[in-house]
Protein backbone atom coordinates (compact mmCIF):
# COMPACT_ATOMS: atom_id res chain seq x y z
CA UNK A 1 -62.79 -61.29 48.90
CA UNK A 2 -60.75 -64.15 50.23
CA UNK A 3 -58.49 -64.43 47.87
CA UNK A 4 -54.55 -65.19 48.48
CA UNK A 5 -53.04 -61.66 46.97
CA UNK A 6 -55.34 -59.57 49.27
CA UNK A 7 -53.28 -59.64 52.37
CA UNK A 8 -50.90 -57.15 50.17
CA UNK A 9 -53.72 -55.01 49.22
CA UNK A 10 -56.27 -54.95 52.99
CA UNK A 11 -53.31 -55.75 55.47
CA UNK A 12 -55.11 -58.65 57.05
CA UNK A 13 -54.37 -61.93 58.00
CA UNK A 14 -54.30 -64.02 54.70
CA UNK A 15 -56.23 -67.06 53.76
CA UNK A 16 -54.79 -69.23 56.58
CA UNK A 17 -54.70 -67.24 59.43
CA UNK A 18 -56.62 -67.35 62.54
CA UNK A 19 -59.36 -64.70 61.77
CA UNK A 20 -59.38 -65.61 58.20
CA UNK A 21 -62.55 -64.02 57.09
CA UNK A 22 -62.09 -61.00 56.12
CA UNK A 23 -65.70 -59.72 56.26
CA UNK A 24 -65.39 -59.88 60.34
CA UNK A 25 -67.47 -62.90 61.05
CA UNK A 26 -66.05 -63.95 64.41
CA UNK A 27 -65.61 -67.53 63.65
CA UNK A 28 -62.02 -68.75 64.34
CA UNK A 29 -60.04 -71.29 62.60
CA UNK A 30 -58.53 -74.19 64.00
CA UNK A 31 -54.93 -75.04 64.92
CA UNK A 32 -52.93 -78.55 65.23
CA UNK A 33 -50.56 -78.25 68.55
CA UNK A 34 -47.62 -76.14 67.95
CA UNK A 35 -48.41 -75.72 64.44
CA UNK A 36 -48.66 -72.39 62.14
CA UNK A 37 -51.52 -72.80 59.50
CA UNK A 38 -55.37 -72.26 60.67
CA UNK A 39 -57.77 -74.30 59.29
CA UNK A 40 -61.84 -73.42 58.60
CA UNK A 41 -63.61 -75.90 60.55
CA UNK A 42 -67.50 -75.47 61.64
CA UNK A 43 -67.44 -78.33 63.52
CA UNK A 44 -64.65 -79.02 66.34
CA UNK A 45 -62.16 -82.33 65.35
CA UNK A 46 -60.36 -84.07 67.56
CA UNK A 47 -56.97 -83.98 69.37
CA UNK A 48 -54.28 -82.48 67.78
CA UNK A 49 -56.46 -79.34 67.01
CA UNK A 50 -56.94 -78.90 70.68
CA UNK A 51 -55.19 -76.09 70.57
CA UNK A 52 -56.29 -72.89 73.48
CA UNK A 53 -57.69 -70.05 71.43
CA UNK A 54 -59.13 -71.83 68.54
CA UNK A 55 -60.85 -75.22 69.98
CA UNK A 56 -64.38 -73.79 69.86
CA UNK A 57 -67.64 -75.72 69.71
CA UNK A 58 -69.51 -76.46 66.36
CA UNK A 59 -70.67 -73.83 64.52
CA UNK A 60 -73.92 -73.92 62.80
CA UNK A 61 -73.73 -72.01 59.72
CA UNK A 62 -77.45 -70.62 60.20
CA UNK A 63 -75.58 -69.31 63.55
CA UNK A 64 -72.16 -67.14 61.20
CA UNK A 65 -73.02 -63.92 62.69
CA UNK A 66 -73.29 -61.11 59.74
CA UNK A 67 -70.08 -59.10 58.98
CA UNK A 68 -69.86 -56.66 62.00
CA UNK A 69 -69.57 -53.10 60.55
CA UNK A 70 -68.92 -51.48 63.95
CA UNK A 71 -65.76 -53.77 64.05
CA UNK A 72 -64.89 -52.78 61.01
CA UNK A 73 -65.13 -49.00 61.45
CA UNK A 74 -63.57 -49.11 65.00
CA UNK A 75 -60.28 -50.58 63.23
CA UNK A 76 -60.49 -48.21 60.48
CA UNK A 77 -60.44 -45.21 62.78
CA UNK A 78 -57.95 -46.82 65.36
CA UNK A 79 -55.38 -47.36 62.03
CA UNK A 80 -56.15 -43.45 60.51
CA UNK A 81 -55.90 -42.15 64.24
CA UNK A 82 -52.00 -43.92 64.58
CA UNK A 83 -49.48 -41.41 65.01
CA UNK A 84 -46.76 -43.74 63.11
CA UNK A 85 -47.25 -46.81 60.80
CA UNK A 86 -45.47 -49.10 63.65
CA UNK A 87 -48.73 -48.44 65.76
């Protein structure tokens, strides 16, 4: 599902945005200061990814919550309910 052409096709953020999985895991990507590309990263590096918003603590992959359906249905009806396309 994460492939670069999708954004087109689902609307979402792309392969290196912040919320890059597009299943709605949860887990954030990480940022260099004042940069614009995301990067996966389970466990936190070091300074310059201290970045506010995305400097999270490891991430155990046994700990990925599952995609969140609720999420995912909450969005859906938020986008069909939009009285124009620039809400």
């Amino acid at each position: 599902a994460d492939v670069q052409g999708l954004v087109y096709y689902n609307g979402m953020c792309g392969y290196c945005g912040k919320n890059r999985c597009h299943l709605y895991c949860g887990m954030v990507g990480q940022q260099k200061s004042n940069g614009t590309q995301y990067y996966p990263a389970m466990l936190r590096p070091s300074d310059p990814y201290n970045v506010k918003g995305c400097s999270h603590d490891d991430i155990l992959l046994a700990s990925v919550p599952s995609p969140a359906s609720a999420q995912y249905s909450a969005n859906l009806e938020q986008l069909v309910s939009s009285p124009s396309l620039a809400e």
